[in-house]
PDB file of N, CA and C in Angstrom:
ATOM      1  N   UNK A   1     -19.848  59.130 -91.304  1.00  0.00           N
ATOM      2  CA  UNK A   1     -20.104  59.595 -92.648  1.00  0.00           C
ATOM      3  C   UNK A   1     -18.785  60.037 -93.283  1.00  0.00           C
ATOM      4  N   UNK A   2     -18.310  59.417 -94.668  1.00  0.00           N
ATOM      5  CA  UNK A   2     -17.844  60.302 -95.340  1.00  0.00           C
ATOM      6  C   UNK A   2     -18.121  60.671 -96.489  1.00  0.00           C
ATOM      7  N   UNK A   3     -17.153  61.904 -96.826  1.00  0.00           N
ATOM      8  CA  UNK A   3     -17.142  62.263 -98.236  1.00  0.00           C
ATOM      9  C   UNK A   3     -16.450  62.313 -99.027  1.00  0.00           C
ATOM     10  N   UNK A   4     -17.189  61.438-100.314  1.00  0.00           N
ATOM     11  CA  UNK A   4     -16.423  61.326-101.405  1.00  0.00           C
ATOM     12  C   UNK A   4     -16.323  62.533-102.635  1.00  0.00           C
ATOM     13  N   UNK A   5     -15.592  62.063-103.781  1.00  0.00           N
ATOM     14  CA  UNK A   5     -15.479  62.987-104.926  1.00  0.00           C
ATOM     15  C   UNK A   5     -15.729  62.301-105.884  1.00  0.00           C
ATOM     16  N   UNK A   6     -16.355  62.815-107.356  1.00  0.00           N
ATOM     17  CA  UNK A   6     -16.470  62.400-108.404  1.00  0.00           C
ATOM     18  C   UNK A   6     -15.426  62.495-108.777  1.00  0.00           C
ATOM     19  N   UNK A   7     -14.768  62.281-110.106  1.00  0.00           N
ATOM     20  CA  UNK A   7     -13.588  62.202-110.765  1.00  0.00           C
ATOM     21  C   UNK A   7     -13.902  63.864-111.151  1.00  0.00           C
ATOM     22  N   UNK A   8     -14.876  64.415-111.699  1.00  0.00           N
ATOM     23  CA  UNK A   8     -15.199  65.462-112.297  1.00  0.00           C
ATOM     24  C   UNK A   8     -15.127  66.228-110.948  1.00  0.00           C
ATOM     25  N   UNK A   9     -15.758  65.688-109.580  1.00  0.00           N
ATOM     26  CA  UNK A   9     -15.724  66.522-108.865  1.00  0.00           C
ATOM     27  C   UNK A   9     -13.754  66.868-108.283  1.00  0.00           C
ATOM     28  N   UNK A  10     -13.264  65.755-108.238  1.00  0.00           N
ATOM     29  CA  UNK A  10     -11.847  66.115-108.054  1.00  0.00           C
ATOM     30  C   UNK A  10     -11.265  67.070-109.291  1.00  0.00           C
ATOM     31  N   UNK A  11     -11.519  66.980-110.487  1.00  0.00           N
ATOM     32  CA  UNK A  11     -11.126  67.738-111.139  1.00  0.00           C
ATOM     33  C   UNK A  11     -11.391  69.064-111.499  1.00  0.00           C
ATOM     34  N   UNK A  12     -12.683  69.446-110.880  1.00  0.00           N
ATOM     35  CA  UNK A  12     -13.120  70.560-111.114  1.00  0.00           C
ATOM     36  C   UNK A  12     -12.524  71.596-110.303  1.00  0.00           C
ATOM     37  N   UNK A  13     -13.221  71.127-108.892  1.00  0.00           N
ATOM     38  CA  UNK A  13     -12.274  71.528-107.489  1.00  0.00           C
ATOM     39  C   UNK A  13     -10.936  71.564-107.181  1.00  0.00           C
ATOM     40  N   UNK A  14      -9.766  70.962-108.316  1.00  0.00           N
ATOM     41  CA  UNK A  14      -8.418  71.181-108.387  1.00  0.00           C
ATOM     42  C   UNK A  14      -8.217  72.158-109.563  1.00  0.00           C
ATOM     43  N   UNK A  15      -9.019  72.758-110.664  1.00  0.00           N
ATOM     44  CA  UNK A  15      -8.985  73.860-111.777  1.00  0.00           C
ATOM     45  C   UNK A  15      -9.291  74.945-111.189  1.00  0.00           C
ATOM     46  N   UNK A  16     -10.625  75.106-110.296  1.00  0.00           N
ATOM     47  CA  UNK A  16     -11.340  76.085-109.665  1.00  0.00           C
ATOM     48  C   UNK A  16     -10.340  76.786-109.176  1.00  0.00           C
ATOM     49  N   UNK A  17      -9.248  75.802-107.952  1.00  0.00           N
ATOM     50  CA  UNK A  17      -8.472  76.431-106.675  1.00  0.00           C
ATOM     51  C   UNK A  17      -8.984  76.435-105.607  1.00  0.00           C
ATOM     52  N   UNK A  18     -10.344  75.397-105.695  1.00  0.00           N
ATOM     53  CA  UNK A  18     -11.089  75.556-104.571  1.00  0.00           C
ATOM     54  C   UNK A  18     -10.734  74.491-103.446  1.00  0.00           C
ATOM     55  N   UNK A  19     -10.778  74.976-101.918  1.00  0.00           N
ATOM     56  CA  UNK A  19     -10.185  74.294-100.807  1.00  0.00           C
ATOM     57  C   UNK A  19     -11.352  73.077-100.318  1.00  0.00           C
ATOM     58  N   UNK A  20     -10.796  71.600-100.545  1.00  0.00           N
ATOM     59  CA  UNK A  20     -11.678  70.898 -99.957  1.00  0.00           C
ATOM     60  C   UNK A  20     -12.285  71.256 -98.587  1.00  0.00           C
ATOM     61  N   UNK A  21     -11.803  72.401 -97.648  1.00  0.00           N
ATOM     62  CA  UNK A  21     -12.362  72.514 -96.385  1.00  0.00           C
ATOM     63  C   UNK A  21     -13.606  73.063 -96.626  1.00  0.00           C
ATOM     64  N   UNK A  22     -13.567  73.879 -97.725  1.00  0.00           N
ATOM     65  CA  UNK A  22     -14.737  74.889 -98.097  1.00  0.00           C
ATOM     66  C   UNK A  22     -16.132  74.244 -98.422  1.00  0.00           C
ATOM     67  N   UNK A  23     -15.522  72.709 -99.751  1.00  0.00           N
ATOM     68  CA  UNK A  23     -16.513  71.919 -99.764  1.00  0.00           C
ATOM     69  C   UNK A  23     -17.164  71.149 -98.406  1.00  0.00           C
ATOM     70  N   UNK A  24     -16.357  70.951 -97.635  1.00  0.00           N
ATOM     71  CA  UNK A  24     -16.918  70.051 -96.973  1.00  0.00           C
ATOM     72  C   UNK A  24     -17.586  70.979 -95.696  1.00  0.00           C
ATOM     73  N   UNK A  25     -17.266  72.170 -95.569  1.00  0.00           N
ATOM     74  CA  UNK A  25     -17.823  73.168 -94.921  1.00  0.00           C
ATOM     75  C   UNK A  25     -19.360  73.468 -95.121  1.00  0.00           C
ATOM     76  N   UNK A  26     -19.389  73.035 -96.891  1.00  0.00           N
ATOM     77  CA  UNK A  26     -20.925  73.803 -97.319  1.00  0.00           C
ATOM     78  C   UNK A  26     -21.751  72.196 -97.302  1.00  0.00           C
ATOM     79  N   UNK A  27     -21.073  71.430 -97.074  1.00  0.00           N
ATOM     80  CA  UNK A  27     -21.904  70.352 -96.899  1.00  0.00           C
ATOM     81  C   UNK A  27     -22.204  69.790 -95.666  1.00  0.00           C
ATOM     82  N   UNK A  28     -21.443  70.247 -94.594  1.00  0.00           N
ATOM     83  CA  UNK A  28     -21.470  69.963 -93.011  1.00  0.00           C
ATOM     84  C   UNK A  28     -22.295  71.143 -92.836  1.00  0.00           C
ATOM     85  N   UNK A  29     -22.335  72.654 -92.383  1.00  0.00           N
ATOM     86  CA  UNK A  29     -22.416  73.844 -92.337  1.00  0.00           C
ATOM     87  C   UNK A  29     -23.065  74.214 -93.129  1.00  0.00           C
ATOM     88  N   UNK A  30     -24.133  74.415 -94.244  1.00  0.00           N
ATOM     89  CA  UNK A  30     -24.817  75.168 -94.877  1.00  0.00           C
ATOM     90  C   UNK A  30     -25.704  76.473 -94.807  1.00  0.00           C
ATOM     91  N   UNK A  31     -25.035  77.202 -95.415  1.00  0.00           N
ATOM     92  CA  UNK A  31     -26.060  78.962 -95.279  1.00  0.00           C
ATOM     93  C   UNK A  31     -27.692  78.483 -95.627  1.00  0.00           C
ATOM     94  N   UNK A  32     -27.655  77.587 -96.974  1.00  0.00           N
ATOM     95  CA  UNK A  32     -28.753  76.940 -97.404  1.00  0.00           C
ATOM     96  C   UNK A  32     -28.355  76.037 -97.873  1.00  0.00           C
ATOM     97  N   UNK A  33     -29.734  75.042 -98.372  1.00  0.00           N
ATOM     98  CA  UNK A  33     -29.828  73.643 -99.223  1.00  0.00           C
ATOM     99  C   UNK A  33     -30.847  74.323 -99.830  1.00  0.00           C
ATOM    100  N   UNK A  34     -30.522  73.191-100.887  1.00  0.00           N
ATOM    101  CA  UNK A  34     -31.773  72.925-102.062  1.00  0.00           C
ATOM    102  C   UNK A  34     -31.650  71.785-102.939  1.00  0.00           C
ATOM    103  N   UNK A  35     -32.508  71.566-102.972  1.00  0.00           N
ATOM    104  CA  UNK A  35     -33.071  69.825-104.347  1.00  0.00           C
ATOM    105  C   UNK A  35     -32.571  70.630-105.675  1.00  0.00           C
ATOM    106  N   UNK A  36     -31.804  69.725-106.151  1.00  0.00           N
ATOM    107  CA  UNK A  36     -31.020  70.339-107.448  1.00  0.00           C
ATOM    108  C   UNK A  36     -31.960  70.127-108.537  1.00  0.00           C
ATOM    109  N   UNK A  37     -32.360  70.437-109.615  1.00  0.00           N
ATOM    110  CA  UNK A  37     -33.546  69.874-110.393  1.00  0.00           C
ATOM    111  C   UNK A  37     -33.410  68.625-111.269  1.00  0.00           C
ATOM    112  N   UNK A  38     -32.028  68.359-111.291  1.00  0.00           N
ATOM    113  CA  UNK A  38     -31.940  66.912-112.102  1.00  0.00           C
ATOM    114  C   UNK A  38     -32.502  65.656-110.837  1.00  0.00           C
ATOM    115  N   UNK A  39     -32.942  66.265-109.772  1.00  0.00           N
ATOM    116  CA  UNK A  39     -33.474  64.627-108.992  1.00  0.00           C
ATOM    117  C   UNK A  39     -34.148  65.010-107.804  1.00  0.00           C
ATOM    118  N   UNK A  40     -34.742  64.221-106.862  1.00  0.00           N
ATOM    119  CA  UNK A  40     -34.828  64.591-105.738  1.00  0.00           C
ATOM    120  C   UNK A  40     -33.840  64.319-104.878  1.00  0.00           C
ATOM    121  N   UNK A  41     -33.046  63.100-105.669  1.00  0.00           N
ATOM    122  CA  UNK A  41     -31.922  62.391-104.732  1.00  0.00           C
ATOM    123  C   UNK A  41     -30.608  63.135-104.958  1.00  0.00           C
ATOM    124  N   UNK A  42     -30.474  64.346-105.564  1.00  0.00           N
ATOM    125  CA  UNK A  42     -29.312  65.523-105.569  1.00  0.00           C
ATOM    126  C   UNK A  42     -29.535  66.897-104.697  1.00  0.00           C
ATOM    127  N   UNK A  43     -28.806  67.447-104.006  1.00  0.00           N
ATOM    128  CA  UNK A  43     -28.913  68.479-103.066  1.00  0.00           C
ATOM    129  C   UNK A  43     -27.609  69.482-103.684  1.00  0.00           C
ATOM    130  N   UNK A  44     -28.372  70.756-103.536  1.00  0.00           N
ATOM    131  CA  UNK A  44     -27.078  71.771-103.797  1.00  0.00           C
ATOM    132  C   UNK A  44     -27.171  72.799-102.473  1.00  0.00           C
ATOM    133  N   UNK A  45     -25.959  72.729-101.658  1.00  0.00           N
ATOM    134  CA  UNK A  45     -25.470  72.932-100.565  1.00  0.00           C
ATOM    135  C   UNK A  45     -24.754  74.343-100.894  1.00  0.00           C
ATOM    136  N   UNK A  46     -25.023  75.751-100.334  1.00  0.00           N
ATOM    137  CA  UNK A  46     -24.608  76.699-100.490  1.00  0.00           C
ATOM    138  C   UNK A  46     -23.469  77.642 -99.070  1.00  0.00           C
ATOM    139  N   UNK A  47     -22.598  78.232 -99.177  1.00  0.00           N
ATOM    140  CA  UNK A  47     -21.931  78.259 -97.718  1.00  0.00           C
ATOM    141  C   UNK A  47     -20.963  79.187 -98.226  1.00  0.00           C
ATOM    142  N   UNK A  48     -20.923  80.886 -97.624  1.00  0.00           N
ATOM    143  CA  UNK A  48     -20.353  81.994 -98.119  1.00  0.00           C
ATOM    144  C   UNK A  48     -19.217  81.717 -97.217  1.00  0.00           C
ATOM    145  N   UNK A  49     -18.081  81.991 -97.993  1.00  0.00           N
ATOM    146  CA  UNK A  49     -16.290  81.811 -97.980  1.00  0.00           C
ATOM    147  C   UNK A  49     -15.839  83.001 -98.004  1.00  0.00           C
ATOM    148  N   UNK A  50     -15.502  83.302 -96.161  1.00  0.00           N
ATOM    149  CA  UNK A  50     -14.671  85.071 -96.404  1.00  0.00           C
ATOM    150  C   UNK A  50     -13.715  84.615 -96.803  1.00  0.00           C
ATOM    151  N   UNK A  51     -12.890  83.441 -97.229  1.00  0.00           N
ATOM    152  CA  UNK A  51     -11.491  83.174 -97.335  1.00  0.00           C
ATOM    153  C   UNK A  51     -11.703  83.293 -98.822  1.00  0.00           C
ATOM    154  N   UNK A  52     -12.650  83.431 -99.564  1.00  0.00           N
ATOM    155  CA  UNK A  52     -12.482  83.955-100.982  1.00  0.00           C
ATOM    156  C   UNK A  52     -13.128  85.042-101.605  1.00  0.00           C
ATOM    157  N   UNK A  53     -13.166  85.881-100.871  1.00  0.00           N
ATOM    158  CA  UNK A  53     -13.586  87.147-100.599  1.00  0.00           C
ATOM    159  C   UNK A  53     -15.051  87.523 -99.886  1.00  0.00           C
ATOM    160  N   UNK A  54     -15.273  86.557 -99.951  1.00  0.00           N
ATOM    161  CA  UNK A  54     -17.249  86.500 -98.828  1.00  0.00           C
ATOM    162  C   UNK A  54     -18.090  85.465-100.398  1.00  0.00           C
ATOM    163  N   UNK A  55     -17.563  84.917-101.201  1.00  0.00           N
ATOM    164  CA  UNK A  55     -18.478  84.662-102.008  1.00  0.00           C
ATOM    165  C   UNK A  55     -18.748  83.515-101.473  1.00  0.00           C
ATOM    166  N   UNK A  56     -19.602  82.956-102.436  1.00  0.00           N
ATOM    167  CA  UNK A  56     -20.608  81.250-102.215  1.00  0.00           C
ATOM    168  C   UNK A  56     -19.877  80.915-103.184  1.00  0.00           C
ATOM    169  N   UNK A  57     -19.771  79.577-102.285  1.00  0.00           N
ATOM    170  CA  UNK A  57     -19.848  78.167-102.847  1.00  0.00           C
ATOM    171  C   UNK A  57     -21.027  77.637-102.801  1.00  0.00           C
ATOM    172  N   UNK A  58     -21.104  76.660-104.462  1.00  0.00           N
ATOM    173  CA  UNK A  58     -22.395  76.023-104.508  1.00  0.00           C
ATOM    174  C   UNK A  58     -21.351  74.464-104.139  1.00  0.00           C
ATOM    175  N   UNK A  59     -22.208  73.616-103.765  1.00  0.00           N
ATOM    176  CA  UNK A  59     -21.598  72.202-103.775  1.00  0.00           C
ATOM    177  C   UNK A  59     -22.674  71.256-104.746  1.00  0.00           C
ATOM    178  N   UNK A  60     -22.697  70.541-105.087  1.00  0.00           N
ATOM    179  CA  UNK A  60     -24.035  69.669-105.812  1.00  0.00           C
ATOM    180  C   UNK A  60     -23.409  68.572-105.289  1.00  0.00           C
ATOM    181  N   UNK A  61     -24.211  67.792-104.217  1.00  0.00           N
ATOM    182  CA  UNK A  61     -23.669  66.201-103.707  1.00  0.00           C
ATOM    183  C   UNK A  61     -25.566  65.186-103.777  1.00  0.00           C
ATOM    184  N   UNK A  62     -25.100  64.141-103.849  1.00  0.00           N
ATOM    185  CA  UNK A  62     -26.135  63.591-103.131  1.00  0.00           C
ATOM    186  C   UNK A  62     -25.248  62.110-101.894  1.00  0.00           C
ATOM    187  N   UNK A  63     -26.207  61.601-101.262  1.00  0.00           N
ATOM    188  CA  UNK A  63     -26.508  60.559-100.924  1.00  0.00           C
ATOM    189  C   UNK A  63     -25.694  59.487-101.550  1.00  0.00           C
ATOM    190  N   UNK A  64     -25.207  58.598-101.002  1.00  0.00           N
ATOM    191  CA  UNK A  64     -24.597  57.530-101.244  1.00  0.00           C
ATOM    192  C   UNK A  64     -24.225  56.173-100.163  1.00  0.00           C
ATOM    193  N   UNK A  65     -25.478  55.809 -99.932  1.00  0.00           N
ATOM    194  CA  UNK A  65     -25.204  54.855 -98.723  1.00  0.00           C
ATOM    195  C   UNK A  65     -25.155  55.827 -97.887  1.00  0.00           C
ATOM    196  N   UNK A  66     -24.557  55.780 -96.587  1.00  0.00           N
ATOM    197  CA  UNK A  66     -24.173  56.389 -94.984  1.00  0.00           C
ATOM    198  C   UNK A  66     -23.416  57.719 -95.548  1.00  0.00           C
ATOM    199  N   UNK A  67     -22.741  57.605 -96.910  1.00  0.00           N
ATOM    200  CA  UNK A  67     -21.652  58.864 -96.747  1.00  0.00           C
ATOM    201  C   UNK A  67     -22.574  60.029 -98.242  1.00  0.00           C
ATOM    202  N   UNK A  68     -21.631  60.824 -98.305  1.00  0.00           N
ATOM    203  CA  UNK A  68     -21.970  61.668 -99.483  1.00  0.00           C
ATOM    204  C   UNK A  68     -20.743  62.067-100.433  1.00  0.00           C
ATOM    205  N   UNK A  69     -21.915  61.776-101.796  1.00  0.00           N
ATOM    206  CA  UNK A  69     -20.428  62.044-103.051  1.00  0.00           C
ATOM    207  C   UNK A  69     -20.947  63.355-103.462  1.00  0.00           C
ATOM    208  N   UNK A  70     -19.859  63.988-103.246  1.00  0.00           N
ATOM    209  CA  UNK A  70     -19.813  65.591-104.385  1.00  0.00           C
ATOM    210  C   UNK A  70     -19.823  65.000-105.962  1.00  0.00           C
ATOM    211  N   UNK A  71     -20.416  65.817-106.452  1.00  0.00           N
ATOM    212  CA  UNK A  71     -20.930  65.497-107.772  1.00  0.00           C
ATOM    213  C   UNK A  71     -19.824  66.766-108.703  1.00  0.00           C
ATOM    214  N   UNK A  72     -19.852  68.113-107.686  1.00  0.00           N
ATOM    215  CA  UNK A  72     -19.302  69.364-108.605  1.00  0.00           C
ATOM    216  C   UNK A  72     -19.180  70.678-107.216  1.00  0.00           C
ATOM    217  N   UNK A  73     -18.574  71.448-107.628  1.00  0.00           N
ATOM    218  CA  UNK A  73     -18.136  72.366-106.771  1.00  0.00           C
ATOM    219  C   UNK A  73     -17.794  73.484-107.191  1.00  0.00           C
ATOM    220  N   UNK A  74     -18.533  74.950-107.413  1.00  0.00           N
ATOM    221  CA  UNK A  74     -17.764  76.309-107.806  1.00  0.00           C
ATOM    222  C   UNK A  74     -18.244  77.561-107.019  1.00  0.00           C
ATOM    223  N   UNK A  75     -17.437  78.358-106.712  1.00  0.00           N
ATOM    224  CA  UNK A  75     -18.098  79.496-106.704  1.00  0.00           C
ATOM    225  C   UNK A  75     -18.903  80.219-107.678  1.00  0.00           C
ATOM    226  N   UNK A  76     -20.182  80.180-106.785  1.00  0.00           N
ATOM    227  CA  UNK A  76     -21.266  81.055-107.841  1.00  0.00           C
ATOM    228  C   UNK A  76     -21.729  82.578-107.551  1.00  0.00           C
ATOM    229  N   UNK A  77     -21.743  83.238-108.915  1.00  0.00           N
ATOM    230  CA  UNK A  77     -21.753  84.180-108.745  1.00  0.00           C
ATOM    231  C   UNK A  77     -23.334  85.115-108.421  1.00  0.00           C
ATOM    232  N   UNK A  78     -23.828  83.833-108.971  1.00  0.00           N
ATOM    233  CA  UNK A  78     -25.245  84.651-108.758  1.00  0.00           C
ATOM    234  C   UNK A  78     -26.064  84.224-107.495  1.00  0.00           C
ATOM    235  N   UNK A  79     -25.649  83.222-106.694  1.00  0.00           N
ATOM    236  CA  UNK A  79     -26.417  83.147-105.740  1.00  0.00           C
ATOM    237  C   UNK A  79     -26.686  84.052-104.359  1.00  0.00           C
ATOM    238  N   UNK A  80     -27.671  83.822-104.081  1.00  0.00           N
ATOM    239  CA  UNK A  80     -28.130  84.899-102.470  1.00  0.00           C
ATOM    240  C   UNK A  80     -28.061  83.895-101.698  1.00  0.00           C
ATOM    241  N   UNK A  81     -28.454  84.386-100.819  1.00  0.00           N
ATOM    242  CA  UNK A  81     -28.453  83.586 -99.058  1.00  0.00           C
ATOM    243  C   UNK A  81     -29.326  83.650 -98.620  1.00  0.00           C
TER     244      UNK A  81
END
């Protein structure tokens, strides 16, 4: 399996400052999942980062053949675990 990036997702995740290990952490490793509401075929992958002070990362990826494309990537502020 790998993982890819959207153009938006490379760009977002290079504005943010956010570490591709982190993404690919919350998408290997997840605290939680969830069905994103734009599809069934989108997942938002959640995974708390002491390396940015204990917060969450949300990831939004789906499915793509064998591998997975990140769609978007930020730390969110309102999510629980």
């Amino acid at each position: 399996m790998m993982i890819g990036f959207t153009a938006h997702a490379r760009l977002t995740i290079q504005e943010r400052g956010l570490a591709l290990e982190w993404v690919e952490r919350a998408i290997l490793d997840a605290d939680r999942i969830e069905t994103d509401p734009s599809g069934p075929e989108v997942c938002r992958s959640f995974k708390r980062i002491p390396e940015a002070g204990d917060r969450i990362i949300r990831v939004v990826h789906r499915r793509d053949g064998a591998d997975i494309l990140v769609i978007t990537a930020f730390l969110d502020r309102g999510a629980k675990l």
